[in-house]
N, C-alpha and C. Protein backbone atom coordinates (compact mmCIF):
# COMPACT_ATOMS: atom_id res chain seq x y z
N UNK A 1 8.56 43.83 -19.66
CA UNK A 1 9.83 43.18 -19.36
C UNK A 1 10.63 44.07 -18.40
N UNK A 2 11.13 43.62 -17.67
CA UNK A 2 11.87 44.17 -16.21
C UNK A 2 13.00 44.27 -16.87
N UNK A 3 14.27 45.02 -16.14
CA UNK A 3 15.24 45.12 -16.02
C UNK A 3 16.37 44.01 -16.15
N UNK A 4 15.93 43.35 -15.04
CA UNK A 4 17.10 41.95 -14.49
C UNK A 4 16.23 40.91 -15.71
N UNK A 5 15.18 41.03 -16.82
CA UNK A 5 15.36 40.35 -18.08
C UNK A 5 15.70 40.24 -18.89
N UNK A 6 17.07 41.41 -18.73
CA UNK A 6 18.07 41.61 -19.62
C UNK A 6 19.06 41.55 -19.85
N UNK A 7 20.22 41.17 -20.38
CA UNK A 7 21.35 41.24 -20.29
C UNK A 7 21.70 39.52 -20.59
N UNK A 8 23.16 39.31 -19.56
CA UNK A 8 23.11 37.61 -19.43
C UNK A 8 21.75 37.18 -19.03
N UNK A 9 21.18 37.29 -18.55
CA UNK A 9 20.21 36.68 -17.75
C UNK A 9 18.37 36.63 -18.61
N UNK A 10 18.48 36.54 -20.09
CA UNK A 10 18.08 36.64 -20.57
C UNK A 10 16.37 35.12 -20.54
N UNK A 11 16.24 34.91 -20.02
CA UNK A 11 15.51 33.82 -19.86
C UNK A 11 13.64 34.16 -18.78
N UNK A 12 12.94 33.49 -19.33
CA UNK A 12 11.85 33.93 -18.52
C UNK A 12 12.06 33.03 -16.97
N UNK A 13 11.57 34.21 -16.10
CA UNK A 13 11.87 34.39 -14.43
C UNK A 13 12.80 34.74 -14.55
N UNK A 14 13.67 35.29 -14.85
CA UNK A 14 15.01 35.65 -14.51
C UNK A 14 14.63 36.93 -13.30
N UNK A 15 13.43 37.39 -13.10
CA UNK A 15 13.76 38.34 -12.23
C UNK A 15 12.48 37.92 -11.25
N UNK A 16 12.63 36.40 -11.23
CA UNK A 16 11.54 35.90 -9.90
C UNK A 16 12.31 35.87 -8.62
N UNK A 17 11.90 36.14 -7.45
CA UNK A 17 12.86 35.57 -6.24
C UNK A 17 13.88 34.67 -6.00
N UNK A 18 13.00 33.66 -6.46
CA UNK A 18 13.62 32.57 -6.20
C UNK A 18 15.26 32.60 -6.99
N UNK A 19 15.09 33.34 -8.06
CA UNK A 19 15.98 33.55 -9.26
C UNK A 19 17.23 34.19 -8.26
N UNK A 20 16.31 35.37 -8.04
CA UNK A 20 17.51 36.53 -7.40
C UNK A 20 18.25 35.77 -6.57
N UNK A 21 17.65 35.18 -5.12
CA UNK A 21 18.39 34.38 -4.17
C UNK A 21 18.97 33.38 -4.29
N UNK A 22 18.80 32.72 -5.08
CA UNK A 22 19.95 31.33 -5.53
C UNK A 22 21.30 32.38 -6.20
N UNK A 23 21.32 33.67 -7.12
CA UNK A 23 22.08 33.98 -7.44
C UNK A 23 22.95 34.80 -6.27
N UNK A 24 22.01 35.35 -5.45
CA UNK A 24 22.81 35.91 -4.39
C UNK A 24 23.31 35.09 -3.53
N UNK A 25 23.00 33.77 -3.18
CA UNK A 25 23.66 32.84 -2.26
C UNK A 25 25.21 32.37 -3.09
N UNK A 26 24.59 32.36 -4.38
CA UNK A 26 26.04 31.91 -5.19
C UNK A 26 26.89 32.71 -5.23
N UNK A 27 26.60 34.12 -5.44
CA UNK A 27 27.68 35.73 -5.15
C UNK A 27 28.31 35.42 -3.91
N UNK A 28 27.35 35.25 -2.95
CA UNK A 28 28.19 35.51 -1.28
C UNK A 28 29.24 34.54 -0.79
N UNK A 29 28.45 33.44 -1.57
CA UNK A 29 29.11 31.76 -1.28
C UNK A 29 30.53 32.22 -1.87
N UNK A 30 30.55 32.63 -2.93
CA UNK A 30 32.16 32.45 -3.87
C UNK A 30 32.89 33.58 -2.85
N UNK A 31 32.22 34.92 -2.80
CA UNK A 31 33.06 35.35 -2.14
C UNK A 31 33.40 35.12 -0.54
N UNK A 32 32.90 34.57 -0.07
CA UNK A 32 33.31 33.92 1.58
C UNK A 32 34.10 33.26 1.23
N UNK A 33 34.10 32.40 0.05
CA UNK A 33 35.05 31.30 0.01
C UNK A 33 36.26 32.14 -0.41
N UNK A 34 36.78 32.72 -0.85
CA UNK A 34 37.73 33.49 -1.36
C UNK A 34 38.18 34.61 -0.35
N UNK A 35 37.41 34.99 0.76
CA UNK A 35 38.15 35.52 1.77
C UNK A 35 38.16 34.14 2.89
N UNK A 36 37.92 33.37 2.82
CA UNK A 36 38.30 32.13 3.46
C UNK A 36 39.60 31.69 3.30
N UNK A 37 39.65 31.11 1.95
CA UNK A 37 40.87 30.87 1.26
C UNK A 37 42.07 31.91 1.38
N UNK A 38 42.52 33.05 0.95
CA UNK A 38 42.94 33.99 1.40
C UNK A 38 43.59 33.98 3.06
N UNK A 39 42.74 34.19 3.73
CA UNK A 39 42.99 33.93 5.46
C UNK A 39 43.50 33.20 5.59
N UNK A 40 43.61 31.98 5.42
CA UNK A 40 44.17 30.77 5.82
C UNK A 40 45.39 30.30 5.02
N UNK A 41 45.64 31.01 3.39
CA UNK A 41 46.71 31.25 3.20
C UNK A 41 47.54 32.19 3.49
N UNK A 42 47.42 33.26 4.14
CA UNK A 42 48.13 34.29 4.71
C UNK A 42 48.67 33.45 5.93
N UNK A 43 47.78 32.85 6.70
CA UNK A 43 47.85 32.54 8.15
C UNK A 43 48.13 31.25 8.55
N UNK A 44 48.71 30.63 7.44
CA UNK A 44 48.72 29.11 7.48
C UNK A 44 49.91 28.84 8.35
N UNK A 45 50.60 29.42 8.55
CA UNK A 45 52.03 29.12 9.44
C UNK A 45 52.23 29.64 11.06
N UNK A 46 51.25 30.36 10.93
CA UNK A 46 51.35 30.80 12.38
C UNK A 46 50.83 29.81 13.53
């Protein structure tokens, strides 16, 4: 048993590719969106 089969992520594949990259698209996604959001509320008046 690996590492990333532990914790929350407790489930078999949890540490297949496919696993990792859907979770890393979902990490990057939230945070773009949140320096998105951010920007455009700072900058909404200009």
């Amino acid at each position: 048993m690996t590492d990333l089969n532990r914790g929350i992520m407790k489930f078999k594949g949890a540490d297949s590719p496919s696993a990792i990259a859907v979770s890393a698209i979902l990490i990057l996604g939230a945070i773009a969106a949140l320096i998105w959001f951010a920007y455009h509320s700072a900058y909404s008046g200009v």
